[in-house]
N, C-alpha and C. Protein backbone atom coordinates (compact mmCIF):
# COMPACT_ATOMS: atom_id res chain seq x y z
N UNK A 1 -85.87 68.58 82.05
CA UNK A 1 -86.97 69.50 82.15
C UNK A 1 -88.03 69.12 81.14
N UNK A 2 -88.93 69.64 81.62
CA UNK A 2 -90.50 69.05 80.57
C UNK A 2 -91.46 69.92 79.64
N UNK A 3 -89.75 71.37 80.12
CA UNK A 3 -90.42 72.43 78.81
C UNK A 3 -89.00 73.44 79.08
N UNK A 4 -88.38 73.56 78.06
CA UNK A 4 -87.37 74.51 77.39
C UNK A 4 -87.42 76.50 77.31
N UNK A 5 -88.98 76.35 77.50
CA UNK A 5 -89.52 77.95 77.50
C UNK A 5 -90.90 78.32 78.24
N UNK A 6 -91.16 79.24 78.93
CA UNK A 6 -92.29 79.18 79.06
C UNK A 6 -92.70 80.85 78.98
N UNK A 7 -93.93 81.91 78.13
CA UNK A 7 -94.26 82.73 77.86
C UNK A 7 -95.49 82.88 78.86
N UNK A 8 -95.37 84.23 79.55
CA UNK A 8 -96.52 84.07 80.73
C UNK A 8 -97.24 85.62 80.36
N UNK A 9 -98.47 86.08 80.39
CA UNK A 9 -99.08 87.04 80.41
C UNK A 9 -98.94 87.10 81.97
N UNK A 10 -99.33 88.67 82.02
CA UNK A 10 -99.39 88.79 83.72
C UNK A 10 -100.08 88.32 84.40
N UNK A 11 -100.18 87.99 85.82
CA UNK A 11 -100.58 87.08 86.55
C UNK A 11 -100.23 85.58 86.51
N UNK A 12 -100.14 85.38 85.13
CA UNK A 12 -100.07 83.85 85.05
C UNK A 12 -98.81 82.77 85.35
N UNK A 13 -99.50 82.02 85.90
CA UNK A 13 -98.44 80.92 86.09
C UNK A 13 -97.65 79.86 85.19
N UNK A 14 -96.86 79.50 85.91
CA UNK A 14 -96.46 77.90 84.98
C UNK A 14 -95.64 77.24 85.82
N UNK A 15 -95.39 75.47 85.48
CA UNK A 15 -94.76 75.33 86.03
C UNK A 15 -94.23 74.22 85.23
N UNK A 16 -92.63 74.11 85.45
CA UNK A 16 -91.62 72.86 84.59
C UNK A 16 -91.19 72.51 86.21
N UNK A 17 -91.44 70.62 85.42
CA UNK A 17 -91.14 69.72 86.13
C UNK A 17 -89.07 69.12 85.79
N UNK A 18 -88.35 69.59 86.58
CA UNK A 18 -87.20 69.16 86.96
C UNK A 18 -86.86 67.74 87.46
N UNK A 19 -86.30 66.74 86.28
CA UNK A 19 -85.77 64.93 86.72
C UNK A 19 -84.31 65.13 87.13
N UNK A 20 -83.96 64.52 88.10
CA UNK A 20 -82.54 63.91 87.90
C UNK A 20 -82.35 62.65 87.86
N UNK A 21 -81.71 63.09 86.34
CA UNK A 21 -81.11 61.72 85.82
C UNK A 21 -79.99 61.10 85.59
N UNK A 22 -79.41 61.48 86.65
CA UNK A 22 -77.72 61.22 87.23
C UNK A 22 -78.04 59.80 87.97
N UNK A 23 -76.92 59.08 88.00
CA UNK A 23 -77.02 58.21 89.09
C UNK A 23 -77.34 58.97 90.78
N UNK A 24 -76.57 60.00 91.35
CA UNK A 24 -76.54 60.42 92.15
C UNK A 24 -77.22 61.62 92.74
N UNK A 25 -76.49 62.45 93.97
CA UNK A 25 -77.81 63.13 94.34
C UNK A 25 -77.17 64.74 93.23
N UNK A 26 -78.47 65.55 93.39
CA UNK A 26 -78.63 66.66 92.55
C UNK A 26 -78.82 68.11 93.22
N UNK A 27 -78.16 68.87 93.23
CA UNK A 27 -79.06 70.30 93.88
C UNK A 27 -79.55 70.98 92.95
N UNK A 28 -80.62 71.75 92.83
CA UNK A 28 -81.19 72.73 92.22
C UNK A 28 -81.43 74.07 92.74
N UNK A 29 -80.73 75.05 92.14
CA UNK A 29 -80.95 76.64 92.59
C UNK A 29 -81.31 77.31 91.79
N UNK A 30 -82.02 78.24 91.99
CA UNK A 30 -82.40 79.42 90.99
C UNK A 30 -81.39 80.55 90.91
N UNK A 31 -80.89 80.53 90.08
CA UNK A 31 -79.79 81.53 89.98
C UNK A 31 -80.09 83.15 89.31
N UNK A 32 -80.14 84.19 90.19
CA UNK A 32 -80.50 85.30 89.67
C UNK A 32 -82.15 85.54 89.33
N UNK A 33 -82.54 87.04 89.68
CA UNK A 33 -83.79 86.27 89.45
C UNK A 33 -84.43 87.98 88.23
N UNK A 34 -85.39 87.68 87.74
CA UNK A 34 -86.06 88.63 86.55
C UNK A 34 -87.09 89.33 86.98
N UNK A 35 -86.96 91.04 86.66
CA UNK A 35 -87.59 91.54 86.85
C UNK A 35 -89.24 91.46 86.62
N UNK A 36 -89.94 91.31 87.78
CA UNK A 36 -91.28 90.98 87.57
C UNK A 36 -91.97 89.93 87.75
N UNK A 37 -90.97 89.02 87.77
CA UNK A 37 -90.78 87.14 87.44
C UNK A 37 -90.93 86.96 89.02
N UNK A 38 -91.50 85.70 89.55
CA UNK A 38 -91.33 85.12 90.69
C UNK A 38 -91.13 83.70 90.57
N UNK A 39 -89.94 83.35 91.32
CA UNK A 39 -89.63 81.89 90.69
C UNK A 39 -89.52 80.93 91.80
N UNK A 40 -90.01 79.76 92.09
CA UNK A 40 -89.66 79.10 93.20
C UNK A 40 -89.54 77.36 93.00
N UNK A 41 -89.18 76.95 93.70
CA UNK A 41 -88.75 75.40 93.80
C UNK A 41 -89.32 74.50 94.79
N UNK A 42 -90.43 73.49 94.95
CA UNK A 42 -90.62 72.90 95.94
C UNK A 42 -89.74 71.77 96.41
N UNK A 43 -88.43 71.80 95.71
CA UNK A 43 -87.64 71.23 96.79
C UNK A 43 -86.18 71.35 95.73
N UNK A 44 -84.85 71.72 96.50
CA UNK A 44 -83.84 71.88 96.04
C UNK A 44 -82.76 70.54 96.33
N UNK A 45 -82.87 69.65 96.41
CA UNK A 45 -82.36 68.22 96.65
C UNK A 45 -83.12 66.81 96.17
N UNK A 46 -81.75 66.31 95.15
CA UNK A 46 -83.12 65.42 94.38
C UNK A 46 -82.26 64.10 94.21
N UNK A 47 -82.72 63.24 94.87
CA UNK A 47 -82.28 61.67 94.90
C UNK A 47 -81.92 61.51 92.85
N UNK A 48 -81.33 60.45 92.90
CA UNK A 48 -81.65 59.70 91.50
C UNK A 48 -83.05 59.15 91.31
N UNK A 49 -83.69 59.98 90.14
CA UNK A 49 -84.90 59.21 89.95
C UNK A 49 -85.83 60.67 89.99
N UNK A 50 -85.74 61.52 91.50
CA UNK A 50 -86.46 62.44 91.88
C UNK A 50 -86.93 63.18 90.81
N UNK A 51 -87.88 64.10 91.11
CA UNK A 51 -88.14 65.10 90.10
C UNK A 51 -88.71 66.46 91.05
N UNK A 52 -88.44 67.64 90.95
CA UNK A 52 -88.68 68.96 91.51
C UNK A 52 -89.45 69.75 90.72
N UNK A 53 -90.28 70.48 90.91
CA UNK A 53 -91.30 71.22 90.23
C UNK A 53 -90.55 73.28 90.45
N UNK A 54 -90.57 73.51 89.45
CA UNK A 54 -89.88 75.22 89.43
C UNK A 54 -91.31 75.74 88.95
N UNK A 55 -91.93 76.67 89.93
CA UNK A 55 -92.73 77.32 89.45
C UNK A 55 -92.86 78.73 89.25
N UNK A 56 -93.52 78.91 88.36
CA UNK A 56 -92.89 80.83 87.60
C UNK A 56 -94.05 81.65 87.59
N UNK A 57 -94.47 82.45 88.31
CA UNK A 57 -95.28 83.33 87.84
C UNK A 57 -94.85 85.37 87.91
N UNK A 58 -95.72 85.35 86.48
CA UNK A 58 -95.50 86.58 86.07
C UNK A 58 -95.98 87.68 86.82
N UNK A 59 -95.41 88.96 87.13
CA UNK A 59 -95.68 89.55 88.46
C UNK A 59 -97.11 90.62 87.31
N UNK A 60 -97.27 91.91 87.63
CA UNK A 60 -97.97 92.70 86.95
C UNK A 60 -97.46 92.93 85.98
N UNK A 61 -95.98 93.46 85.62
CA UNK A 61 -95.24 93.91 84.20
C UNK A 61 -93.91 92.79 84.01
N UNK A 62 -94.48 91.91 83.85
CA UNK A 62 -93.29 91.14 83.48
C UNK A 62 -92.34 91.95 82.19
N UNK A 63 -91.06 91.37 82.32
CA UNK A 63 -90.44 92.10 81.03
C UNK A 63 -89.75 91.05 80.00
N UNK A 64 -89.21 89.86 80.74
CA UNK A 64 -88.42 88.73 80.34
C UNK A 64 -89.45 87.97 80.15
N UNK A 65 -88.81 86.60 79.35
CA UNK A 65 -89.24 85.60 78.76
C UNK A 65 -88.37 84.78 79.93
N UNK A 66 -88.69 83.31 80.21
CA UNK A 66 -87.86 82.47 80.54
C UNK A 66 -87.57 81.20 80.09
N UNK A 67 -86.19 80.70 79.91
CA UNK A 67 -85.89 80.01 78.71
C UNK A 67 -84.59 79.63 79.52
N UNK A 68 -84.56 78.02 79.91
CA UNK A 68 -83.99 76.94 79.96
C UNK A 68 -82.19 77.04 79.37
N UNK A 69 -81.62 77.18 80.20
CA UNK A 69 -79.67 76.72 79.54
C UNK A 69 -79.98 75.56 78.73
């Protein structure tokens, strides 16, 4: 990932770029999701090499922070 945290005022967006750097292939899911938070993935299957973009935006009252395992 190409950022560990990201702090959003409302409305605002962001987005971390997802590598896999496995030899092999990768899935990516969003697991559970935060009140207020909208989270999405333009693609959940990632060759070796690939990279997937997770993008986050904060709804009107966000309440959470989001922060990377």
């Amino acid at each position: 990932m190409d950022k560990a945290s990201a702090s959003l005022n409302p409305g605002e967006t962001a987005q971390v770029t997802i590598a896999n750097t496995a030899p092999g292939l990768m899935t990516v899911t969003i697991a559970g999701k935060l009140a207020g938070v909208e989270a999405s993935l333009d693609k959940s299957t990632l060759q070796a090499g690939e990279k997937a973009i997770l993008t986050v935006k904060a709804g009107k009252d966000p309440t959470r922070s989001f922060t990377s395992p």
